[in-house]
Protein backbone atom coordinates (compact mmCIF):
# COMPACT_ATOMS: atom_id res chain seq x y z
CA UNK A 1 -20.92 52.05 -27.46
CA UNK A 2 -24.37 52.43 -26.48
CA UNK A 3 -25.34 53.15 -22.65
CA UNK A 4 -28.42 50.99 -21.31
CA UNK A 5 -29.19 47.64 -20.24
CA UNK A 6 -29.21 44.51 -22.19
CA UNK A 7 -32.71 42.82 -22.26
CA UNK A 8 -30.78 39.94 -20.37
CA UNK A 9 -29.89 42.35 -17.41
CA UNK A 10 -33.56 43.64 -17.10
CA UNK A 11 -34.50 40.13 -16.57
CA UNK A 12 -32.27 39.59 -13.70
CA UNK A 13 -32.95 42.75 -12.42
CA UNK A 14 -36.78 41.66 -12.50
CA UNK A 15 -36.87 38.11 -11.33
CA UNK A 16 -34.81 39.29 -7.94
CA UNK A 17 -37.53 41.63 -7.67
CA UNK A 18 -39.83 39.38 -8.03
CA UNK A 19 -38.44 36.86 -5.83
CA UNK A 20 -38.39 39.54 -2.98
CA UNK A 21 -41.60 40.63 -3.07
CA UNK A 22 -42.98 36.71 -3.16
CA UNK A 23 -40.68 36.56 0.25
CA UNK A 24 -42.23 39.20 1.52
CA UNK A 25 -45.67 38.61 0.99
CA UNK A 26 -45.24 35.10 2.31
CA UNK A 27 -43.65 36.40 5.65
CA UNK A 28 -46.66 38.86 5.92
CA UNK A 29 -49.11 36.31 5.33
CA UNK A 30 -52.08 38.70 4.91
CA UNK A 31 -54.81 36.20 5.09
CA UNK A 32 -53.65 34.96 8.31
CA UNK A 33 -53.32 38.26 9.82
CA UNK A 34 -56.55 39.43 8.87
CA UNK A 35 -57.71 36.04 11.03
CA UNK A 36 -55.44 37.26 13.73
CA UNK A 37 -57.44 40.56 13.90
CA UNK A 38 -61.02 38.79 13.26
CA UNK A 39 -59.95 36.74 16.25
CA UNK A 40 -59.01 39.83 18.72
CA UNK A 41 -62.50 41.62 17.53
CA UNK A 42 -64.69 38.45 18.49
CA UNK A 43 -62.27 38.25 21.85
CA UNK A 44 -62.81 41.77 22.55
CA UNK A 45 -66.51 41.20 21.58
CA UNK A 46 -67.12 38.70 24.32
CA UNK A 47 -65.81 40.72 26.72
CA UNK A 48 -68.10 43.42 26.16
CA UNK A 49 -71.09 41.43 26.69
CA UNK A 50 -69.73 39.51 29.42
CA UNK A 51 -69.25 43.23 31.30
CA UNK A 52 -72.88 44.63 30.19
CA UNK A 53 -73.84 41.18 31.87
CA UNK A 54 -72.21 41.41 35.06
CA UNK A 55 -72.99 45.15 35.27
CA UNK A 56 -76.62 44.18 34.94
CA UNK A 57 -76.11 40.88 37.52
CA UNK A 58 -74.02 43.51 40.23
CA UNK A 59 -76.73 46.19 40.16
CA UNK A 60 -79.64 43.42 40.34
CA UNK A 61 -78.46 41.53 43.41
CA UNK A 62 -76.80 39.08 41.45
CA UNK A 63 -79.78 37.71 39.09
CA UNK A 64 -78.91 37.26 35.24
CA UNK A 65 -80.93 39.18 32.45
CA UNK A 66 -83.38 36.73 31.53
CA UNK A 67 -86.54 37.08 29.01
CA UNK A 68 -89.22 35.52 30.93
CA UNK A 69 -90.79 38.42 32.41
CA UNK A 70 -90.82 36.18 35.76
CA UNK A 71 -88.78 38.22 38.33
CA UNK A 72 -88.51 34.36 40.26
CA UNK A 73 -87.43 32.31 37.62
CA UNK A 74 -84.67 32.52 34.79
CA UNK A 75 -84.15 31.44 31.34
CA UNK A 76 -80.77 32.29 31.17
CA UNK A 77 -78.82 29.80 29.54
CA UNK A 78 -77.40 26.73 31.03
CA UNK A 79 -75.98 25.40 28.02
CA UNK A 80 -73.78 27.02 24.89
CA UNK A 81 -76.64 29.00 23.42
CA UNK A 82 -76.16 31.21 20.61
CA UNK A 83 -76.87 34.77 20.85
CA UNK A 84 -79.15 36.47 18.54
CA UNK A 85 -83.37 37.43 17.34
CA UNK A 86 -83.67 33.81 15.93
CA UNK A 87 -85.56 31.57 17.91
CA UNK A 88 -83.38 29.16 18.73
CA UNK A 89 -81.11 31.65 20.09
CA UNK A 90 -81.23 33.56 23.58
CA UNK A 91 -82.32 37.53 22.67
CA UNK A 92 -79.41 39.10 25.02
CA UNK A 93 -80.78 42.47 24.19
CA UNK A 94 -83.80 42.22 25.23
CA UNK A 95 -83.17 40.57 28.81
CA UNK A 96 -83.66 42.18 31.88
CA UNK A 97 -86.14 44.13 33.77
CA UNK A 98 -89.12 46.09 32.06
CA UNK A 99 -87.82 49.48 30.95
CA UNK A 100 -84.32 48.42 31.83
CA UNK A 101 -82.77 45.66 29.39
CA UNK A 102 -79.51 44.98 28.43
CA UNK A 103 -79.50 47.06 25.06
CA UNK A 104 -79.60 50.09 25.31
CA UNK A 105 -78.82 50.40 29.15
CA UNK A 106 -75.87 48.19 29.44
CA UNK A 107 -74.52 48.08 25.98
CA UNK A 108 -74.65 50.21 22.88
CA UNK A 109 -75.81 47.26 20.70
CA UNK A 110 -74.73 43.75 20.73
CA UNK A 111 -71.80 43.00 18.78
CA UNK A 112 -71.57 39.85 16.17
CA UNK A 113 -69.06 38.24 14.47
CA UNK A 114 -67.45 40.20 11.87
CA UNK A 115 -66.82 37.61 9.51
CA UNK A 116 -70.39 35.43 9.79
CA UNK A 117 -72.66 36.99 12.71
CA UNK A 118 -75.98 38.99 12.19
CA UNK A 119 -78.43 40.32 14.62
CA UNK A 120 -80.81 37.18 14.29
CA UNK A 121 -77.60 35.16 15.06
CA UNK A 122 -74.20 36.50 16.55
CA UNK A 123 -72.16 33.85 16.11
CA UNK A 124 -71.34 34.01 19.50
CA UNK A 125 -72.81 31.66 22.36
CA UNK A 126 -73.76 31.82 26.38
CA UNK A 127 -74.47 30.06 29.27
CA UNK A 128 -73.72 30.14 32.90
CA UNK A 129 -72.53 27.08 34.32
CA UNK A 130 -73.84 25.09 37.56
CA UNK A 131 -70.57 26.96 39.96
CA UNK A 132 -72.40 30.31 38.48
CA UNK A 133 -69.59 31.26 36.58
CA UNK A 134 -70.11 32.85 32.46
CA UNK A 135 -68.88 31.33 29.74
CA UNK A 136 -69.20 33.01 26.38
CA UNK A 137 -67.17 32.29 23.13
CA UNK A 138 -66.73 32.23 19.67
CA UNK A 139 -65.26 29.90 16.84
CA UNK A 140 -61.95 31.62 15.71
CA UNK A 141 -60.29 31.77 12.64
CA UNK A 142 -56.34 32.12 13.56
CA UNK A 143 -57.52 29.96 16.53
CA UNK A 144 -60.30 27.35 16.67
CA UNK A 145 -62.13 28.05 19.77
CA UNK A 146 -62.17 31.81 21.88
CA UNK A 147 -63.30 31.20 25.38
CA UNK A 148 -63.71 33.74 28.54
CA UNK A 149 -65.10 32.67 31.54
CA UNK A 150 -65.88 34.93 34.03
């Protein structure tokens, strides 16, 4: 008698295997968590510019960054505005006060989407609303829409 496996055994042996590691991967779901991570970076994104903003609004007596150069008006946004260089988006970076904007003095750099976002356009949008409160947000992946209002 020879010791071994039969060629039928080995096929068993490698179609369990196979079926386990198909369970598994579908109970990880990969591409979804991935999302789920995407999602927490853009939330934890918004954040961070919401707090350079308010840092900038407490030690300015309240007033927004705005781009204007106009110490008496404001072209902060009052509708969802994207953030970014591109002209049809509000340049967050370069609001506020001569010689103290948000970028560098607030924040490092503002942050973009890590999926889609670029420095001409974040991916992520702005406004303040007519109660004076922030909104900023971001389309999500695992979720559709990531809000924070502050």
């Amino acid at each position: 008698m020879r010791k071994g496996l039969t060629l039928i055994e080995l096929l068993v042996v490698i179609a369990i295997i196979s079926i386990l590691a198909t369970t598994v991967v579908v109970a990880i779901n990969p591409a979804r968590q991935m999302a789920k991570v995407r999602d927490s970076q853009r939330e934890s994104h918004l954040t961070a510019i919401l707090s350079a903003i308010l840092q900038y609004s407490s030690e300015h007596s309240g007033d927004l960054p705005d781009t204007d150069g106009d110490p008496d008006t404001s072209n902060f946004p009052t509708s969802p505005t994207c953030i970014g260089t591109a002209v049809t988006c509000f340049n967050l970076g370069a609001a506020g006060e001569v010689g103290e904007t948000i970028v560098p003095d607030y924040i490092y750099e503002i942050p973009y989407d890590p999926k889609t976002g670029d420095a001409t356009n974040t991916g992520y949008t702005i406004y303040v609303d007519a109660n004076g409160y922030l909104h900023a947000g971001a389309t999500g992946e695992a979720v559709p829409t990531i809000t924070i209002v502050r």
